[in-house]
PDB file of N, CA and C in Angstrom:
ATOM      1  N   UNK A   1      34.566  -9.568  -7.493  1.00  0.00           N
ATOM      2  CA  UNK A   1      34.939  -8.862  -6.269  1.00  0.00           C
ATOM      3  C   UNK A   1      35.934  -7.755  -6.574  1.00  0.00           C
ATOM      4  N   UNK A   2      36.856  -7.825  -7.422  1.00  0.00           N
ATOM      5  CA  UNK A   2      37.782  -6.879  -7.525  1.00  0.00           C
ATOM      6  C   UNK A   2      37.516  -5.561  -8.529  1.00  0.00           C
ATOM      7  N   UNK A   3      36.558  -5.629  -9.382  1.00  0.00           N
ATOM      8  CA  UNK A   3      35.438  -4.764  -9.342  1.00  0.00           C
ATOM      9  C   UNK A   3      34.814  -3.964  -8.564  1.00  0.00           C
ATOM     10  N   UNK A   4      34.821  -4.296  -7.176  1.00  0.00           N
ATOM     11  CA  UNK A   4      33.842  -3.540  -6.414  1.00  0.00           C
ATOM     12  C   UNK A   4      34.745  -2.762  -6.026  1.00  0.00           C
ATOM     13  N   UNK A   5      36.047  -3.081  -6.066  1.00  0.00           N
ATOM     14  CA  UNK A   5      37.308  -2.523  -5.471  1.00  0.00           C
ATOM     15  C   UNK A   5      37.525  -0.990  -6.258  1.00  0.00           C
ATOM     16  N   UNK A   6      36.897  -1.365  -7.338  1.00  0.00           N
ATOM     17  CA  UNK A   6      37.353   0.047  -8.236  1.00  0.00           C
ATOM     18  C   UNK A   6      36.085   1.330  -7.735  1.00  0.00           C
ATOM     19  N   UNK A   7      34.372   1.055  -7.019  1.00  0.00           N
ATOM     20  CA  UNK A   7      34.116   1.553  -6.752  1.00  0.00           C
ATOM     21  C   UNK A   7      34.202   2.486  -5.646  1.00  0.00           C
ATOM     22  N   UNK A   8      34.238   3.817  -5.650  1.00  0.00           N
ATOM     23  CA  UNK A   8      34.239   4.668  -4.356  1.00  0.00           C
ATOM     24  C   UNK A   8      33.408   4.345  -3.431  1.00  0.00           C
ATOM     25  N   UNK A   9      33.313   4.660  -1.737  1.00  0.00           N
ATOM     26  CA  UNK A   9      32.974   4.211  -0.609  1.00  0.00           C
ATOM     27  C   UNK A   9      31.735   5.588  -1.089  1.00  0.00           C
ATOM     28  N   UNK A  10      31.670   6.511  -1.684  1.00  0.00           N
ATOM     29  CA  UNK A  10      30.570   7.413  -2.342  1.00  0.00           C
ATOM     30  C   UNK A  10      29.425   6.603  -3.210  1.00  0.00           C
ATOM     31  N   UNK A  11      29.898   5.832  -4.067  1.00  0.00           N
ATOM     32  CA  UNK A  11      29.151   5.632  -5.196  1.00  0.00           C
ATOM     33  C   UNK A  11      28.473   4.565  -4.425  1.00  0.00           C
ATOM     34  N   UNK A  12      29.593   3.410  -3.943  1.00  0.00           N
ATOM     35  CA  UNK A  12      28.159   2.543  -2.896  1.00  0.00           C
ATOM     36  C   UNK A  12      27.313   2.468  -2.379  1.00  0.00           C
ATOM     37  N   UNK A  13      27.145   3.569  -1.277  1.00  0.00           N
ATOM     38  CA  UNK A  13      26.646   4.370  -0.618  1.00  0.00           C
ATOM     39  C   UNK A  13      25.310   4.578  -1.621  1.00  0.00           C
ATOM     40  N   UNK A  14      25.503   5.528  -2.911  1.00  0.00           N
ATOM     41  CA  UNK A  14      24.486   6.299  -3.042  1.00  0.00           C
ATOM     42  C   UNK A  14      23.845   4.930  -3.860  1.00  0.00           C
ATOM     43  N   UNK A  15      24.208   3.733  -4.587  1.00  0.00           N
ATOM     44  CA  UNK A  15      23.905   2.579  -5.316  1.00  0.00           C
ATOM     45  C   UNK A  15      22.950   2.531  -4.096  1.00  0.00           C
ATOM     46  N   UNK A  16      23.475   2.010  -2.511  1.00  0.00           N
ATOM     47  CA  UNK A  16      22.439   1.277  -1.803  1.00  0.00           C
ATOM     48  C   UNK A  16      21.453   2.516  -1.417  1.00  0.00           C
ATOM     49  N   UNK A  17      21.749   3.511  -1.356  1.00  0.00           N
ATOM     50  CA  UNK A  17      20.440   4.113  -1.384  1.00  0.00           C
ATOM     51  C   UNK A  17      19.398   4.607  -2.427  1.00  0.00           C
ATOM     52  N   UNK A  18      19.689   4.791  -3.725  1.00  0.00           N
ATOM     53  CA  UNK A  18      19.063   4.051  -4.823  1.00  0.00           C
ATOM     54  C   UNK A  18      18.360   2.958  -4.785  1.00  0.00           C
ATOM     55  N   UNK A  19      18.784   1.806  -4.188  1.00  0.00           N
ATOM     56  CA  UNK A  19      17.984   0.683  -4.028  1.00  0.00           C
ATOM     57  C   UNK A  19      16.769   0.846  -3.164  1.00  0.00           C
ATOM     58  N   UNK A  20      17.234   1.260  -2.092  1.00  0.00           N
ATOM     59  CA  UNK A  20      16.392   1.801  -0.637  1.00  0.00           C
ATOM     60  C   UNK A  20      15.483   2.517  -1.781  1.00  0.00           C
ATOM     61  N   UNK A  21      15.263   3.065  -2.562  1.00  0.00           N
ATOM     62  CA  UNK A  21      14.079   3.924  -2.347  1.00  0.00           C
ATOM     63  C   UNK A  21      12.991   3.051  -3.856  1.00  0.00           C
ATOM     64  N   UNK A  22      14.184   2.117  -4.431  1.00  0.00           N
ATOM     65  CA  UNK A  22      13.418   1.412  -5.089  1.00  0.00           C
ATOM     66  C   UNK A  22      12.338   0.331  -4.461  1.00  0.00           C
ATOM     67  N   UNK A  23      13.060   0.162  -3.368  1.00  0.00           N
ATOM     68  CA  UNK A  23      12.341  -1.327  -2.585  1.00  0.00           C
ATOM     69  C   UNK A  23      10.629  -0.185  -1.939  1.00  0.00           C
ATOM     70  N   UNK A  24      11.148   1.128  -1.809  1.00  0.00           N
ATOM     71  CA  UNK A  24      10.447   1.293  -1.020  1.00  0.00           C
ATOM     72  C   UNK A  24       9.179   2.138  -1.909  1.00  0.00           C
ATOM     73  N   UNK A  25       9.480   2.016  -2.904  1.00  0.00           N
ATOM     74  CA  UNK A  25       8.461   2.872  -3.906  1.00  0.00           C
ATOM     75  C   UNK A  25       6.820   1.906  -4.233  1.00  0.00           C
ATOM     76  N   UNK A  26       6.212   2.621  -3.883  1.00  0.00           N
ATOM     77  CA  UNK A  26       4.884   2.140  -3.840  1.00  0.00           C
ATOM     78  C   UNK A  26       4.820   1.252  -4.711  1.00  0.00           C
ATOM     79  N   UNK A  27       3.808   0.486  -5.269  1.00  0.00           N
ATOM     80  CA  UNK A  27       3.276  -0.135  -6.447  1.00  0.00           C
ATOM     81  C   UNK A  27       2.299   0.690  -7.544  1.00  0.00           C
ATOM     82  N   UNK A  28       2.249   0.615  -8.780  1.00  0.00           N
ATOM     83  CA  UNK A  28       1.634   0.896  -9.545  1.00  0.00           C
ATOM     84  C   UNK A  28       0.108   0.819  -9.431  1.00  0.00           C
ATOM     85  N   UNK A  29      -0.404   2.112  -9.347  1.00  0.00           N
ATOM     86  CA  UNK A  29      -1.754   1.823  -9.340  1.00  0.00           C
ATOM     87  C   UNK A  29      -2.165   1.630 -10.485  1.00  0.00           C
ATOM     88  N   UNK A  30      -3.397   0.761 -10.624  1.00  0.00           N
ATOM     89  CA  UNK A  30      -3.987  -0.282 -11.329  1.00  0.00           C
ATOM     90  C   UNK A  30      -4.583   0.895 -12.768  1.00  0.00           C
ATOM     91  N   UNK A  31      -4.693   0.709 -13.973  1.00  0.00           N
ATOM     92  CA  UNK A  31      -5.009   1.297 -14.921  1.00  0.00           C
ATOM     93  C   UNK A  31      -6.552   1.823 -15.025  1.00  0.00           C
ATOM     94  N   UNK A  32      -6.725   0.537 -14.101  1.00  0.00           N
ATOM     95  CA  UNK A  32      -8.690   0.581 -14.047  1.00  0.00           C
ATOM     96  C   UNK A  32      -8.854  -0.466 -12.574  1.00  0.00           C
ATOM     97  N   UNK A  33      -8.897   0.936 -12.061  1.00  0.00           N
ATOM     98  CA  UNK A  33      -9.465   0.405 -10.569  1.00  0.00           C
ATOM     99  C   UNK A  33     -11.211  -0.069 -10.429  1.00  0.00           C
ATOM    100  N   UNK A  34     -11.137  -0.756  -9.518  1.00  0.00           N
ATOM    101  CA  UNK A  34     -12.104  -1.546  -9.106  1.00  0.00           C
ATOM    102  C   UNK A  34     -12.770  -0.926  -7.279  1.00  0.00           C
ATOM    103  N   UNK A  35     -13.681  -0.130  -8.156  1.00  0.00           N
ATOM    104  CA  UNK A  35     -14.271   0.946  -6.836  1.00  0.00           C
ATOM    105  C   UNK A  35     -15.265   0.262  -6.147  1.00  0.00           C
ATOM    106  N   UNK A  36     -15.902  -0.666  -7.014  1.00  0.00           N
ATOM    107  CA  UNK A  36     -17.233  -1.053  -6.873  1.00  0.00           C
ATOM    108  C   UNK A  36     -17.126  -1.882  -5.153  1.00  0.00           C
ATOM    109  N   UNK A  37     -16.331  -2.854  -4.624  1.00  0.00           N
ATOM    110  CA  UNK A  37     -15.852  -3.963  -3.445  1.00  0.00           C
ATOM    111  C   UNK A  37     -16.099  -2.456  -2.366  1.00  0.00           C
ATOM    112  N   UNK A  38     -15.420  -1.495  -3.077  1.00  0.00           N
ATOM    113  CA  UNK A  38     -15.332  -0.191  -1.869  1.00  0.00           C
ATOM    114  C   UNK A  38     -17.113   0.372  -1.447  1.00  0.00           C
ATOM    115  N   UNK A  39     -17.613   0.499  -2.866  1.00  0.00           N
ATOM    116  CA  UNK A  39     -18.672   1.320  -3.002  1.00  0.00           C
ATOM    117  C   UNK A  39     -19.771   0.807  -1.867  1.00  0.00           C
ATOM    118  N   UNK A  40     -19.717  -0.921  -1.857  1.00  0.00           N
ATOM    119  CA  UNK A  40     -20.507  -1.570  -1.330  1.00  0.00           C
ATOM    120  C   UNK A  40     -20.660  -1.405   0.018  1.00  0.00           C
ATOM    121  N   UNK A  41     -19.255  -1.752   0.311  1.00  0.00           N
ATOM    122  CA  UNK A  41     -19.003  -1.442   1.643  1.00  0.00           C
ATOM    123  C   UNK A  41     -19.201  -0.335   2.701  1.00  0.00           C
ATOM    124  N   UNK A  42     -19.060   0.657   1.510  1.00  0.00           N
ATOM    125  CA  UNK A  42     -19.177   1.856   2.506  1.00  0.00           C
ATOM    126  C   UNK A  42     -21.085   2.557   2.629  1.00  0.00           C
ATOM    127  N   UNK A  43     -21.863   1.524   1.185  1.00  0.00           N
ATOM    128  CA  UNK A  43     -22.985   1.692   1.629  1.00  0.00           C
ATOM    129  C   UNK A  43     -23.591   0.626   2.933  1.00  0.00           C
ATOM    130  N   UNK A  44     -23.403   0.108   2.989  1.00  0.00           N
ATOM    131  CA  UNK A  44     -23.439  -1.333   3.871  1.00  0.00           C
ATOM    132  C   UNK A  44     -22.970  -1.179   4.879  1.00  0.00           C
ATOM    133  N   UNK A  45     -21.791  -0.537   5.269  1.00  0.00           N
ATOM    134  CA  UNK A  45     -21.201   0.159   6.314  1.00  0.00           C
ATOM    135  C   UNK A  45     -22.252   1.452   7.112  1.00  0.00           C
ATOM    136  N   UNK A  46     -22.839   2.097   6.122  1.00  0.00           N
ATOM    137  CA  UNK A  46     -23.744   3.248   6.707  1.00  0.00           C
ATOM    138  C   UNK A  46     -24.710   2.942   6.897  1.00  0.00           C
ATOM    139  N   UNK A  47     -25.230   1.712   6.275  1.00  0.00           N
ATOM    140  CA  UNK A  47     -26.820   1.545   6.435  1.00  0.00           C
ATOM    141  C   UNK A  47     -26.946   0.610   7.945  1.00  0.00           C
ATOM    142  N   UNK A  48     -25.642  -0.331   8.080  1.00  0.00           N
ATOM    143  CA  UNK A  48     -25.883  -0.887   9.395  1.00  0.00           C
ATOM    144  C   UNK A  48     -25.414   0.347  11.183  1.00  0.00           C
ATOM    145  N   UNK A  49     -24.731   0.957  10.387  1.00  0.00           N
ATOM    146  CA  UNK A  49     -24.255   2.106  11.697  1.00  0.00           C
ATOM    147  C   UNK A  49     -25.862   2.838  11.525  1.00  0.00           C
ATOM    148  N   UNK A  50     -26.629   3.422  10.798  1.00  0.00           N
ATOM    149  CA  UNK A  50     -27.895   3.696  10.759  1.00  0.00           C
ATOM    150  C   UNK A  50     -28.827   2.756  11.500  1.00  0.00           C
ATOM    151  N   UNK A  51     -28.503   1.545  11.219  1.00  0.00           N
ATOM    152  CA  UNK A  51     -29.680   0.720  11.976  1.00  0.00           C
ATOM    153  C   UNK A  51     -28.822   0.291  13.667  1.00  0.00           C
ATOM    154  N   UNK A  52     -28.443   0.352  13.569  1.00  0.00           N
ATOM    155  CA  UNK A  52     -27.410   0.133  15.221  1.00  0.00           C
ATOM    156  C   UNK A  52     -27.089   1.383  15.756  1.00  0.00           C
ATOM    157  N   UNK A  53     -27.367   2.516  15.444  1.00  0.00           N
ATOM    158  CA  UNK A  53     -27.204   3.779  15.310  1.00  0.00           C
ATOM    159  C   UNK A  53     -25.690   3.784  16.524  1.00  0.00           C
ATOM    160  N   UNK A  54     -24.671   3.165  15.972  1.00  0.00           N
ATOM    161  CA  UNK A  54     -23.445   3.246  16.316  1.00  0.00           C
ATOM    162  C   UNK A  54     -22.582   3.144  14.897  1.00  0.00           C
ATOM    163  N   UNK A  55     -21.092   3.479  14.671  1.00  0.00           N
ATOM    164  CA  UNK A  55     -20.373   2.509  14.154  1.00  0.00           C
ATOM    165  C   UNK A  55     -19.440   1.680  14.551  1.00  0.00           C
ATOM    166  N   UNK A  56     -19.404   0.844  13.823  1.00  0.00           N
ATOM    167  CA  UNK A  56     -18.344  -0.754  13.845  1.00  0.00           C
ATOM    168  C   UNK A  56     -16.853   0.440  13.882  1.00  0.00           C
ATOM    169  N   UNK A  57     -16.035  -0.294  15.869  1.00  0.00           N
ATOM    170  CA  UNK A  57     -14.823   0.536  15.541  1.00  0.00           C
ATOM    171  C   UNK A  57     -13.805   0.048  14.523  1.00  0.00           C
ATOM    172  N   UNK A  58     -13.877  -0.441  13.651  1.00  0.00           N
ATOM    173  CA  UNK A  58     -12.859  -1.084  12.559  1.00  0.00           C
ATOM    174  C   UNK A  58     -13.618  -0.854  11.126  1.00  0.00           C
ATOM    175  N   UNK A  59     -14.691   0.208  11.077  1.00  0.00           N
ATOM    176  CA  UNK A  59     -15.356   0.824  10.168  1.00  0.00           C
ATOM    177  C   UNK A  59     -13.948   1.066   9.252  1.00  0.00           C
ATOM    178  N   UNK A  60     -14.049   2.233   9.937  1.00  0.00           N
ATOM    179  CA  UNK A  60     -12.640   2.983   8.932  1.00  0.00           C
ATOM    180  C   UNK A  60     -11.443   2.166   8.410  1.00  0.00           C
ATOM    181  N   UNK A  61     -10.745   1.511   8.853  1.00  0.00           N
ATOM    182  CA  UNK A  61     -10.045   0.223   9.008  1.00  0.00           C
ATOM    183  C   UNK A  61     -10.316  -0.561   7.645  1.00  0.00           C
ATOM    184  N   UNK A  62     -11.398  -1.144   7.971  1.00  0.00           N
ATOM    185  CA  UNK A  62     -12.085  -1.585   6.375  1.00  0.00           C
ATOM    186  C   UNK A  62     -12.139  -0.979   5.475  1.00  0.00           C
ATOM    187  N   UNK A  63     -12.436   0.511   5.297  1.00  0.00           N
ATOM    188  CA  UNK A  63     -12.682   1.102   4.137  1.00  0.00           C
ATOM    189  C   UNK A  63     -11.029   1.684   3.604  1.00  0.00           C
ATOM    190  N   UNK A  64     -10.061   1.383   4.783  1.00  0.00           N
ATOM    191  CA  UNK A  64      -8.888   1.923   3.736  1.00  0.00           C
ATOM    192  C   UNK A  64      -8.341   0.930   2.947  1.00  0.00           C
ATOM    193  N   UNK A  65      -8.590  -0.107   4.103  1.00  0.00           N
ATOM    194  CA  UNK A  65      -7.841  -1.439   3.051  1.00  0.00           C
ATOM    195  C   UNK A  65      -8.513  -1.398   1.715  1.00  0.00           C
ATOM    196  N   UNK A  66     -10.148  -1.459   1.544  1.00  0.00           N
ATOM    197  CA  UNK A  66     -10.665  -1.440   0.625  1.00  0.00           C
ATOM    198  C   UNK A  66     -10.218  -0.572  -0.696  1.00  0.00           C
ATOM    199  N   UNK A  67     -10.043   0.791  -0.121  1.00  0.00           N
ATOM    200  CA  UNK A  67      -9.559   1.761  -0.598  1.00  0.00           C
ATOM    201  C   UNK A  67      -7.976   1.481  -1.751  1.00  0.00           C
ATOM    202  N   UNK A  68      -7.809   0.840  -0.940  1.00  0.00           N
ATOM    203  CA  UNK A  68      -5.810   0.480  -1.149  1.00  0.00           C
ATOM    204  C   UNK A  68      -6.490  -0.337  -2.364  1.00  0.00           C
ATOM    205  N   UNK A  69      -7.111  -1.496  -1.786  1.00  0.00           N
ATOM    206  CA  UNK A  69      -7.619  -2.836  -2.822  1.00  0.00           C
ATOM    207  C   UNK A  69      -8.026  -2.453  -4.418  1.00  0.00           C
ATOM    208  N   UNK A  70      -8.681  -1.396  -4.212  1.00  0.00           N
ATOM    209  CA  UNK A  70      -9.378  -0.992  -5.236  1.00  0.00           C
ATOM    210  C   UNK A  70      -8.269   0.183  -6.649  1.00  0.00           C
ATOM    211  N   UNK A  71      -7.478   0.506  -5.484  1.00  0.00           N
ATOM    212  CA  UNK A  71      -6.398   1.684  -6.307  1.00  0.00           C
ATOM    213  C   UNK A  71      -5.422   0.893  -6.812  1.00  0.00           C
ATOM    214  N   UNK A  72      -4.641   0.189  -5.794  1.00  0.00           N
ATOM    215  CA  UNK A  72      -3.718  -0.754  -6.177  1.00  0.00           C
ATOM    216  C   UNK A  72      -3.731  -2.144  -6.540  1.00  0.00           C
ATOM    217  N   UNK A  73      -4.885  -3.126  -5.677  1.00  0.00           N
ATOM    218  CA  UNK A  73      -4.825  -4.564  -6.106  1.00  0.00           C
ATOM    219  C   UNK A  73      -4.443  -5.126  -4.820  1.00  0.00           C
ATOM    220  N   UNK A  74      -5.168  -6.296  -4.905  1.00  0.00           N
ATOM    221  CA  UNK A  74      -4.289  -6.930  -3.687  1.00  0.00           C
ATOM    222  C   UNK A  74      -2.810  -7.435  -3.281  1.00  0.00           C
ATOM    223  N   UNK A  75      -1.676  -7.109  -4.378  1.00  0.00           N
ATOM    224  CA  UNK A  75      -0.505  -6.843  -4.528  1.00  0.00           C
ATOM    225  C   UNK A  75      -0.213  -5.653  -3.554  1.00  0.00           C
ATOM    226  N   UNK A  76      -0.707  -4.298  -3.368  1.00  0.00           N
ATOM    227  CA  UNK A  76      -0.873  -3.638  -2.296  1.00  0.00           C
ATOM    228  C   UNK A  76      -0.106  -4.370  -1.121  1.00  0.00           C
ATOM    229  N   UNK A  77      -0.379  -4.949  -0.630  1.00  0.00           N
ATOM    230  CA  UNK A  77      -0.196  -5.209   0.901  1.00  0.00           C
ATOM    231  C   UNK A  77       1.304  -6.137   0.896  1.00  0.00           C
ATOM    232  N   UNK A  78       1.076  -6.805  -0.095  1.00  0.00           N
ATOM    233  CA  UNK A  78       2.576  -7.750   0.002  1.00  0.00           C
ATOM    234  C   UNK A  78       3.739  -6.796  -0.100  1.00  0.00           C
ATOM    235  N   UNK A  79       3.783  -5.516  -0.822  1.00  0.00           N
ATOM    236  CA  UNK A  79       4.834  -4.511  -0.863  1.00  0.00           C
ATOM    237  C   UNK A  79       4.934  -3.752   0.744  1.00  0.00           C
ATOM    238  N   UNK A  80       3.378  -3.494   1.082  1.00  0.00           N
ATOM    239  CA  UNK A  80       3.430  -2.797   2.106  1.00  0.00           C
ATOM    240  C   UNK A  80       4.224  -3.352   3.456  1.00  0.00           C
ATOM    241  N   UNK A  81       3.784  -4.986   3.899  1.00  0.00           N
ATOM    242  CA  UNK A  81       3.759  -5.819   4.424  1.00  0.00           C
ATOM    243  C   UNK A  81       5.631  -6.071   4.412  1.00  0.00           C
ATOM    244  N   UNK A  82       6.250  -5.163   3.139  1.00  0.00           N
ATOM    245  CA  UNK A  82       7.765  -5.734   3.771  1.00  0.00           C
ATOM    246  C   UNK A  82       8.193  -4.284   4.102  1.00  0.00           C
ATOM    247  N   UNK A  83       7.470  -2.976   4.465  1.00  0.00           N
ATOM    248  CA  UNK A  83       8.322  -1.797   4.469  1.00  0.00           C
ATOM    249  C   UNK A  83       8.637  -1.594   5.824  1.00  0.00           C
ATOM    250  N   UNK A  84       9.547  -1.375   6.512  1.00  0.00           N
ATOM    251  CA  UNK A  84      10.115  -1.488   8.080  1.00  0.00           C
ATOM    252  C   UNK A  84       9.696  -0.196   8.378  1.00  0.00           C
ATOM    253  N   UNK A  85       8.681   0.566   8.265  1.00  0.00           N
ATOM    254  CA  UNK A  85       8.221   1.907   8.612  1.00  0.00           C
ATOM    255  C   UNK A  85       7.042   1.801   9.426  1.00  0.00           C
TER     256      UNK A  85
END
């Protein structure tokens, strides 16, 4: 504790916002993404809006998560899932 005493009400400050932008920094996208879960979907996605000649309103919805899944991993969402934004 008496340590912290020697730091400036400056340097704290910029420490916790340093942190802030660590917590808030994306995740590493994956070295070798996995397009293929996406690829499917979005053919499968067109071929049934073709035969229903509508689309599913949670079309898009699906294909970002997918999107995310495939760039980042399903680790994705647990980072996302704590950002207060």
């Amino acid at each position: 504790m008496t340590e912290l005493k020697k730091v400036s009400d400056e340097e704290l400050e910029a420490e916790l916002e340093r942190r802030k932008k660590v917590k808030n920094a994306p995740p590493v996208p994956l070295d070798q993404p996995n397009f293929e879960p996406l690829r499917k979907m979005i053919i499968e996605g067109t071929r049934e809006s073709i035969e229903n000649e509508s689309e599913d309103d949670d079309f898009s919805h699906y294909v970002y998560e997918a999107a995310m899944d495939a760039v980042y991993g399903k680790n994705f969402w647990v980072w996302r899932n704590k950002q207060d934004w």
